[in-house]
N, C-alpha and C. Protein backbone atom coordinates (compact mmCIF):
# COMPACT_ATOMS: atom_id res chain seq x y z
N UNK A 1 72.52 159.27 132.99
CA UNK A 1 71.66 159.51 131.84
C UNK A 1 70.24 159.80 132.32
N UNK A 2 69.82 160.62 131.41
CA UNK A 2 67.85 161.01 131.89
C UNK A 2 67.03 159.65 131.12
N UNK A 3 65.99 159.66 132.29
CA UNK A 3 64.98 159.06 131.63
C UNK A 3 64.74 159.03 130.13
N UNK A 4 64.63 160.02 129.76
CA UNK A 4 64.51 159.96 128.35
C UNK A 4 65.31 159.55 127.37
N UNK A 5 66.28 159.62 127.85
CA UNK A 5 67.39 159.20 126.94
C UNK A 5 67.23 157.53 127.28
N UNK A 6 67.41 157.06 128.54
CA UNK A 6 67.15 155.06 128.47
C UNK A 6 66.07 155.19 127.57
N UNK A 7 65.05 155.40 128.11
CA UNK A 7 63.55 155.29 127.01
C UNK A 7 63.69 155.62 125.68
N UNK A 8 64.70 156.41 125.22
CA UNK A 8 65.09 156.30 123.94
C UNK A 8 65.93 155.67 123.26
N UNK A 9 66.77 155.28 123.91
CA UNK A 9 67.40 154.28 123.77
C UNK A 9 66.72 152.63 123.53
N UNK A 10 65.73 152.55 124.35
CA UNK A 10 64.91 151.39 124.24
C UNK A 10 64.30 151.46 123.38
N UNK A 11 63.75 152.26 122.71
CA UNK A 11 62.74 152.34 121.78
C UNK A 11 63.77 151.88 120.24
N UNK A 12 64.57 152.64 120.39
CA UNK A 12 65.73 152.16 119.27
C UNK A 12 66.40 150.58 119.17
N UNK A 13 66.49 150.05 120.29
CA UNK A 13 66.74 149.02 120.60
C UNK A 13 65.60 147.93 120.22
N UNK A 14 64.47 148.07 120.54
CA UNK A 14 63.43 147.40 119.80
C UNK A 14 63.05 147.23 118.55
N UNK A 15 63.22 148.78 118.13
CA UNK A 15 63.11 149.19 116.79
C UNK A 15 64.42 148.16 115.85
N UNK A 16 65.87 148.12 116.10
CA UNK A 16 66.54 147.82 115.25
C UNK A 16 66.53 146.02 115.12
N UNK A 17 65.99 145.67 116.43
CA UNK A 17 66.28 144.00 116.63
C UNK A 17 64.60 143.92 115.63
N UNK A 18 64.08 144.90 115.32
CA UNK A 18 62.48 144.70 114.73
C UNK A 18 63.15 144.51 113.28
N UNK A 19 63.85 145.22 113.12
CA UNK A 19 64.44 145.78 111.36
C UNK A 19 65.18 144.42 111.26
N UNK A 20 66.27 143.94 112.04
CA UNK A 20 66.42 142.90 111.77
C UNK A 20 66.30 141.48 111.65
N UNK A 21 64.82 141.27 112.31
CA UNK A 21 64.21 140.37 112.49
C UNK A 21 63.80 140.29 111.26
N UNK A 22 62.89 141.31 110.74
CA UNK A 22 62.14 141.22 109.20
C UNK A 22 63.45 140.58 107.99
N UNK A 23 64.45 141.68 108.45
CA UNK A 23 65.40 140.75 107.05
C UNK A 23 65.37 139.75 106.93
N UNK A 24 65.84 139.52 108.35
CA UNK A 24 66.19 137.67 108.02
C UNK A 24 64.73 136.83 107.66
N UNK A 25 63.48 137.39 107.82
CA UNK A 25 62.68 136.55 107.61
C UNK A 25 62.24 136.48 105.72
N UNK A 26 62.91 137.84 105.19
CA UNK A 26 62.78 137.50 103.79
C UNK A 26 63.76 137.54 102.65
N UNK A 27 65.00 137.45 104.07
CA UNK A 27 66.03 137.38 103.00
C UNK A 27 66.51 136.48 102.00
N UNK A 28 65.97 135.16 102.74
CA UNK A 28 66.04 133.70 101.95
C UNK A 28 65.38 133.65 100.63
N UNK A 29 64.58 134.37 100.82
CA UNK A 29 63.34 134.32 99.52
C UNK A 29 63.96 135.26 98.08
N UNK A 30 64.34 136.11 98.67
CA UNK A 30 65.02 137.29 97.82
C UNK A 30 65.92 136.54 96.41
N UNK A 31 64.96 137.08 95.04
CA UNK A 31 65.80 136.22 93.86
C UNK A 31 67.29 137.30 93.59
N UNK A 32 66.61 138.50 93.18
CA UNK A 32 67.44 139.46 92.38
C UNK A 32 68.82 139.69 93.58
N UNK A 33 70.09 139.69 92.95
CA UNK A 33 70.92 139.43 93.62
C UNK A 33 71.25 140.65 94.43
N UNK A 34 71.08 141.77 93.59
CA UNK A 34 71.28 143.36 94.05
C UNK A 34 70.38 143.60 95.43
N UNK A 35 68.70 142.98 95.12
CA UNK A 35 67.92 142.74 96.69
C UNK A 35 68.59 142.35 97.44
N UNK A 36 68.98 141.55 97.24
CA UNK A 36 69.66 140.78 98.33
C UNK A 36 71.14 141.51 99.02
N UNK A 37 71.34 142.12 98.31
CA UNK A 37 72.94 142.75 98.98
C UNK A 37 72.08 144.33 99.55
N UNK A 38 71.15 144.84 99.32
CA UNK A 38 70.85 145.92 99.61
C UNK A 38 70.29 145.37 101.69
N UNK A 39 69.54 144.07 101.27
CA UNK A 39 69.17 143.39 102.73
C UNK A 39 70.52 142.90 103.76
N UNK A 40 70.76 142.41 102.67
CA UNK A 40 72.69 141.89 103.41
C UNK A 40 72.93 143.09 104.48
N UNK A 41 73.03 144.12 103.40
CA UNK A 41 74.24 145.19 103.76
C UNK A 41 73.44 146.19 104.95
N UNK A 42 72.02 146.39 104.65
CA UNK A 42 71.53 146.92 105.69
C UNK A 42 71.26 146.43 107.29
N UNK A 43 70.81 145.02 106.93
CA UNK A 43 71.18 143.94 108.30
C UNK A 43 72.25 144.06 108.42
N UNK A 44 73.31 143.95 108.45
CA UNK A 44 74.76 143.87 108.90
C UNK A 44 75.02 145.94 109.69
N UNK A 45 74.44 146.64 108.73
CA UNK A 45 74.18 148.04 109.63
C UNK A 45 73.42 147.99 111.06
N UNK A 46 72.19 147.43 110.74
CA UNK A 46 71.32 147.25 111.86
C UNK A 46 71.97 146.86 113.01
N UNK A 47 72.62 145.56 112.91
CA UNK A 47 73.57 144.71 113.80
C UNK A 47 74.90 145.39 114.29
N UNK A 48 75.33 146.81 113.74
CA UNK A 48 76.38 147.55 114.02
C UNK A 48 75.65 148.32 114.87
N UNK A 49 74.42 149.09 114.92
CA UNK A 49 74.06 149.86 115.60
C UNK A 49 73.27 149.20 117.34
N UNK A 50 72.97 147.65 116.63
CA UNK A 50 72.51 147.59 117.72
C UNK A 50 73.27 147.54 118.68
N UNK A 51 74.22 147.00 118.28
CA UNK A 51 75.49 146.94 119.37
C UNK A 51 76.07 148.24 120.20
N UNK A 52 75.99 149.07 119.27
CA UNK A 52 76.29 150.68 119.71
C UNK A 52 75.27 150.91 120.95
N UNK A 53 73.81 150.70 120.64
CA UNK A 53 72.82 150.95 121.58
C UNK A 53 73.14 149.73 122.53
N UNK A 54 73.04 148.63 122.99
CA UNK A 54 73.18 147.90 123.77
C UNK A 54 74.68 147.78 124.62
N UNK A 55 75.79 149.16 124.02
CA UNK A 55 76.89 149.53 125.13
C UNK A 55 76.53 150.58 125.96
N UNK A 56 75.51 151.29 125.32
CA UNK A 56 75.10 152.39 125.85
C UNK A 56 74.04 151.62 126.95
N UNK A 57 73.13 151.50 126.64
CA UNK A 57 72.23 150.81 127.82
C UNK A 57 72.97 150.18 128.45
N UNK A 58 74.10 149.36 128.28
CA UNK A 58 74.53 148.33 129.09
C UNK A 58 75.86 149.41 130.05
N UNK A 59 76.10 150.65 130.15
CA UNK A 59 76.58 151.92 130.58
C UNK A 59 75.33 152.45 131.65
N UNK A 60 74.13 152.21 131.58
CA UNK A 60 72.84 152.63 132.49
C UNK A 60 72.23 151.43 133.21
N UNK A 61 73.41 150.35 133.20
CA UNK A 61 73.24 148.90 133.74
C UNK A 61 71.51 148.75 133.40
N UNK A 62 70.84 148.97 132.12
CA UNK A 62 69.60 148.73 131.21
C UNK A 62 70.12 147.69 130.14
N UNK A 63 69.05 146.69 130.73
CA UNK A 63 68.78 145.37 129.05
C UNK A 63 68.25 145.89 128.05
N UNK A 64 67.61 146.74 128.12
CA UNK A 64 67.13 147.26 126.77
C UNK A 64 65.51 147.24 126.30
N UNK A 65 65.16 146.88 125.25
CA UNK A 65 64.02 146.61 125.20
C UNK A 65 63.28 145.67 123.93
N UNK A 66 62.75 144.50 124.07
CA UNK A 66 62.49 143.68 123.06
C UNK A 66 61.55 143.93 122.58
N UNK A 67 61.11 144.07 121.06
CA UNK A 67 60.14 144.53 120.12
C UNK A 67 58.63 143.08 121.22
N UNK A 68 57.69 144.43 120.74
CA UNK A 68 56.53 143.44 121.07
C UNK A 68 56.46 142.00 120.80
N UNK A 69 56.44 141.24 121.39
CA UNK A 69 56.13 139.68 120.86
C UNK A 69 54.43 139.81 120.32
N UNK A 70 53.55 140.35 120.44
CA UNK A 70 52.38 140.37 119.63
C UNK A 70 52.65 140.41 118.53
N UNK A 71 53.30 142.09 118.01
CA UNK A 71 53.90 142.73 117.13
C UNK A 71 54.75 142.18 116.21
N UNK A 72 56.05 140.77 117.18
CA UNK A 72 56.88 140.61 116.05
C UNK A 72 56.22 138.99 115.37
N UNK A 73 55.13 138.87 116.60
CA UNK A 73 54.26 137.54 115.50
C UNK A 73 53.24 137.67 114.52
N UNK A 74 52.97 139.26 114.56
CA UNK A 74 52.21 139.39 113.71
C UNK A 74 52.81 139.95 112.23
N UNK A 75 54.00 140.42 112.24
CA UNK A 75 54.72 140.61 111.36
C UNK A 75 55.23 139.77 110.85
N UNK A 76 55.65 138.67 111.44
CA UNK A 76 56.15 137.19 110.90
C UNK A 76 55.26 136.52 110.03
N UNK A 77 53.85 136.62 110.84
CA UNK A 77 52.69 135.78 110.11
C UNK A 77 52.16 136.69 109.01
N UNK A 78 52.41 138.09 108.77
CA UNK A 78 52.03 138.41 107.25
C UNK A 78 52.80 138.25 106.45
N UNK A 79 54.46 138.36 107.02
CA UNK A 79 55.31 138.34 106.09
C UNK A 79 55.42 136.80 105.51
N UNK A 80 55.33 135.39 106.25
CA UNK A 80 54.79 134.48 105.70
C UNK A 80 53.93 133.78 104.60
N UNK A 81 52.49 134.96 105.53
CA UNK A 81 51.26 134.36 104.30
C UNK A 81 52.03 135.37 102.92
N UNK A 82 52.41 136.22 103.05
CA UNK A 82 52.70 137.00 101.67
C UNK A 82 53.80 136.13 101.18
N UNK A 83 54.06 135.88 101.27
CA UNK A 83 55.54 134.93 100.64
C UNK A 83 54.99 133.22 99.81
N UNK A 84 53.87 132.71 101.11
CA UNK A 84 53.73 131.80 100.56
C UNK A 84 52.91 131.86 98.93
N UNK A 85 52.30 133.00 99.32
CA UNK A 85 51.24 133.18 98.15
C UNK A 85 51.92 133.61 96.85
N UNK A 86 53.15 134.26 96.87
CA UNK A 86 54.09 134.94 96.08
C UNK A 86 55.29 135.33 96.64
N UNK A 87 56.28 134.23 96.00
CA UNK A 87 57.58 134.62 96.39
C UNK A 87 58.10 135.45 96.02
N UNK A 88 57.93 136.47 95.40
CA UNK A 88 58.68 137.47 94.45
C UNK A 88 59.45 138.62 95.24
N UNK A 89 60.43 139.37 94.13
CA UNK A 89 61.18 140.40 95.01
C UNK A 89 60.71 141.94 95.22
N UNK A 90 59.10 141.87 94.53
CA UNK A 90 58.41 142.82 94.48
C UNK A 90 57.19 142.54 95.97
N UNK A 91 57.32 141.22 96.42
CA UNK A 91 56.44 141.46 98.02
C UNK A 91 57.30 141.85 98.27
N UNK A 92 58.63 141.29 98.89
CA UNK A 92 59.84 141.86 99.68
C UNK A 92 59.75 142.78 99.98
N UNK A 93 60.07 143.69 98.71
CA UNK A 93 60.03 144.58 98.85
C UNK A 93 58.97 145.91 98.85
N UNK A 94 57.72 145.17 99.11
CA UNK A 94 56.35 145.61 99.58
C UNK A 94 56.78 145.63 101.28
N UNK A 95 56.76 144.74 101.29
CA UNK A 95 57.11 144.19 103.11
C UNK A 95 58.30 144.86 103.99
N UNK A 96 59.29 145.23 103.05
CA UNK A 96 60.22 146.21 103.63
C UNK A 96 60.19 147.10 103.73
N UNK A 97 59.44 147.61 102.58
CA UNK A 97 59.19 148.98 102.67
C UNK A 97 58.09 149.27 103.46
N UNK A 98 57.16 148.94 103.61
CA UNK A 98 56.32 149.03 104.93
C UNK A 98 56.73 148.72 105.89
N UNK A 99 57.69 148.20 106.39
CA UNK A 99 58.65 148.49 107.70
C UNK A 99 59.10 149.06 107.79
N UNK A 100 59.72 149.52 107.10
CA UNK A 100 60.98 150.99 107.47
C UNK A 100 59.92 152.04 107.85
N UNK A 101 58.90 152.20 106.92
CA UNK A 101 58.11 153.68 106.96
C UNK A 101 57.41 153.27 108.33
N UNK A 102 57.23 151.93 108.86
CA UNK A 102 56.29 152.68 110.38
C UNK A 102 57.42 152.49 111.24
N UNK A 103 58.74 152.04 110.87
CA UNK A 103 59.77 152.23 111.63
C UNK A 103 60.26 153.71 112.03
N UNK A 104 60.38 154.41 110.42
CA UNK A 104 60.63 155.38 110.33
C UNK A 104 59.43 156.13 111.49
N UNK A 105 58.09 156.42 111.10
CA UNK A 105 57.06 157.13 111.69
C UNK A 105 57.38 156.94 113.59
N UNK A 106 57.21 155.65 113.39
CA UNK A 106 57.64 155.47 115.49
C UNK A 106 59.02 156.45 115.82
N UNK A 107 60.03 156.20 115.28
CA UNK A 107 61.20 156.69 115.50
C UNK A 107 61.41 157.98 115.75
N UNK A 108 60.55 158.52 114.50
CA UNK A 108 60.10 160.33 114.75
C UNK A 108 59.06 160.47 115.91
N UNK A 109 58.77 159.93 116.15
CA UNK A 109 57.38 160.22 117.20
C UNK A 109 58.17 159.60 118.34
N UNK A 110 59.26 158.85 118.60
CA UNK A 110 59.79 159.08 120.19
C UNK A 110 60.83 159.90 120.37
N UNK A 111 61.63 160.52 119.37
CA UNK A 111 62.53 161.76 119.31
C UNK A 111 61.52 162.74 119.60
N UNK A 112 60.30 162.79 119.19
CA UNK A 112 59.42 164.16 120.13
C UNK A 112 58.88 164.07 121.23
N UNK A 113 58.61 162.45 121.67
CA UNK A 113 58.12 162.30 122.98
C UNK A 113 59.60 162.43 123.72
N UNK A 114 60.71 162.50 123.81
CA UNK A 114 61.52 162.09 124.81
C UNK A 114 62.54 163.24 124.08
N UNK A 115 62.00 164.71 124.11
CA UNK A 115 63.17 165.16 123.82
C UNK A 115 63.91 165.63 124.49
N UNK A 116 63.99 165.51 126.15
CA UNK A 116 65.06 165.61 126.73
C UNK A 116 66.16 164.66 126.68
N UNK A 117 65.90 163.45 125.90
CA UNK A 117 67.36 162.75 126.04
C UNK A 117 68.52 163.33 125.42
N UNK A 118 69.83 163.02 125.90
CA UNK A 118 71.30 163.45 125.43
C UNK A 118 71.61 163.59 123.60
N UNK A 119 72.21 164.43 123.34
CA UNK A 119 72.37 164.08 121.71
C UNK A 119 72.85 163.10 121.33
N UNK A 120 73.70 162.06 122.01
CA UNK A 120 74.08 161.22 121.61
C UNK A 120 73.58 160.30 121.06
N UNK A 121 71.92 159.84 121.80
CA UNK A 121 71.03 158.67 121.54
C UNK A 121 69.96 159.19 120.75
N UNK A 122 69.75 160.84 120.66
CA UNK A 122 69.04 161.45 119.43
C UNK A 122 69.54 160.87 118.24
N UNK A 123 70.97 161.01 118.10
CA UNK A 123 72.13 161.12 116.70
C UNK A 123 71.93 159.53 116.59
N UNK A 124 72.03 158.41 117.21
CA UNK A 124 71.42 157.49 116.99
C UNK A 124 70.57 156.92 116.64
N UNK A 125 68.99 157.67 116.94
CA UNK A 125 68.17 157.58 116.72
C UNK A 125 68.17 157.87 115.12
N UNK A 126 68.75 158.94 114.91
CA UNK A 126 68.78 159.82 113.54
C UNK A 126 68.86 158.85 112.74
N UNK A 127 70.16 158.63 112.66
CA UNK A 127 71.18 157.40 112.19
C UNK A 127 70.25 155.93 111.75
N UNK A 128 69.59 155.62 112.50
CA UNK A 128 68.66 154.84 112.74
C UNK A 128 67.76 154.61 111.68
N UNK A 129 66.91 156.31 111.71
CA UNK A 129 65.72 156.25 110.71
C UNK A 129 66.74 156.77 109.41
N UNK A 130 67.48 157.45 109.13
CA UNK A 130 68.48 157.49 107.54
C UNK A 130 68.62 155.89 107.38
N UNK A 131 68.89 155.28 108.35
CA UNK A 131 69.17 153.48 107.24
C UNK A 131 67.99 153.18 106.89
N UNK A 132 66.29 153.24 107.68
CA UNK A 132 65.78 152.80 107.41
C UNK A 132 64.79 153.44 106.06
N UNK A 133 65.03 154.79 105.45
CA UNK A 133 64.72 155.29 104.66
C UNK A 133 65.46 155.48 103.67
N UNK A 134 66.93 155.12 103.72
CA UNK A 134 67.59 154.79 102.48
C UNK A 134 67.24 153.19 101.96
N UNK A 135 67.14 151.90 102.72
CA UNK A 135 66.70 150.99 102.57
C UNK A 135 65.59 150.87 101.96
N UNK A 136 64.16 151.84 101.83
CA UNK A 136 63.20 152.00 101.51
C UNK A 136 63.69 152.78 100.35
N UNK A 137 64.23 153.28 100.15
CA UNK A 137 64.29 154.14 98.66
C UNK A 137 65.18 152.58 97.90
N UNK A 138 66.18 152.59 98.31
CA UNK A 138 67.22 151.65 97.66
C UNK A 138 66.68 150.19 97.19
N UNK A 139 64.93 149.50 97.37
CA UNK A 139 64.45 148.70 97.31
C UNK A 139 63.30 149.09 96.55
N UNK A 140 63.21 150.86 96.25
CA UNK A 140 62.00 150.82 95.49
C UNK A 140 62.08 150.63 94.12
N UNK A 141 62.91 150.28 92.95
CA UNK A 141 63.09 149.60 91.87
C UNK A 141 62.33 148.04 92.29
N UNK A 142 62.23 147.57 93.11
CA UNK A 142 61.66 146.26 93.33
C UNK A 142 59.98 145.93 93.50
N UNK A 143 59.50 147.04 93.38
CA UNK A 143 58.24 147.02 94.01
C UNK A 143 57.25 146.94 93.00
């Protein structure tokens, strides 16, 4: 595999353990039951793909790559203070949807930095940002 393709691969790999980190941190909170199966069902995607990416890296004898620890404490600690202040399914889904979209934005911006990698981990990538922008549409009744 080319450089670009591990490096894209990693970037996806960060990216999806990022997507699913956030669920679980507001899935508990989530009243409306339909929220909640839209988070269910997309975490349980996330967790299908990551696995897909982590056979592939683990094929380039690559661990992969773990979302910033700055990054995923600072996302923890807004998604917190926002919760404590208002539990509702309209932060949630403030908070999700502003993840997906700079999920989405990074995702497009390393498919152009690394476009020599293989189609395979492009089509992944793809794959990737479609969950995270159907998730963002599929949560905007909540907002």
């Amino acid at each position: 595999m080319t450089q670009d393709t591990i490096k894209l691969l990693r970037e996806c790999d960060a990216g999806v353990e990022m997507g699913i980190a956030a669920i679980d941190d507001v899935l508990d909170y989530a009243h409306a039951e339909a929220l909640r199966g839209f988070l269910t069902d997309s975490r349980q995607k996330h967790k299908e793909l990551k696995e897909e990416i982590g056979q592939m890296l683990d094929a380039c004898d690559d661990d992969g790559k773990s979302p910033n620890p700055i990054v995923k404490g600072m996302s923890w600690m807004k998604t917190n203070v926002k919760l404590a202040m208002n539990e509702s399914d309209s932060v949630i889904a403030d908070l999700i949807t502003d993840g997906c979209n700079m999920g989405v934005k990074s995702l497009n911006r390393y498919l152009n930095q690394y476009e020599a990698a293989d189609e395979k981990s492009k089509e992944i990538t793809k794959r990737l940002i479609d969950l995270e922008e159907k998730l963002a549409i599929d949560i905007r009744r909540f907002l």
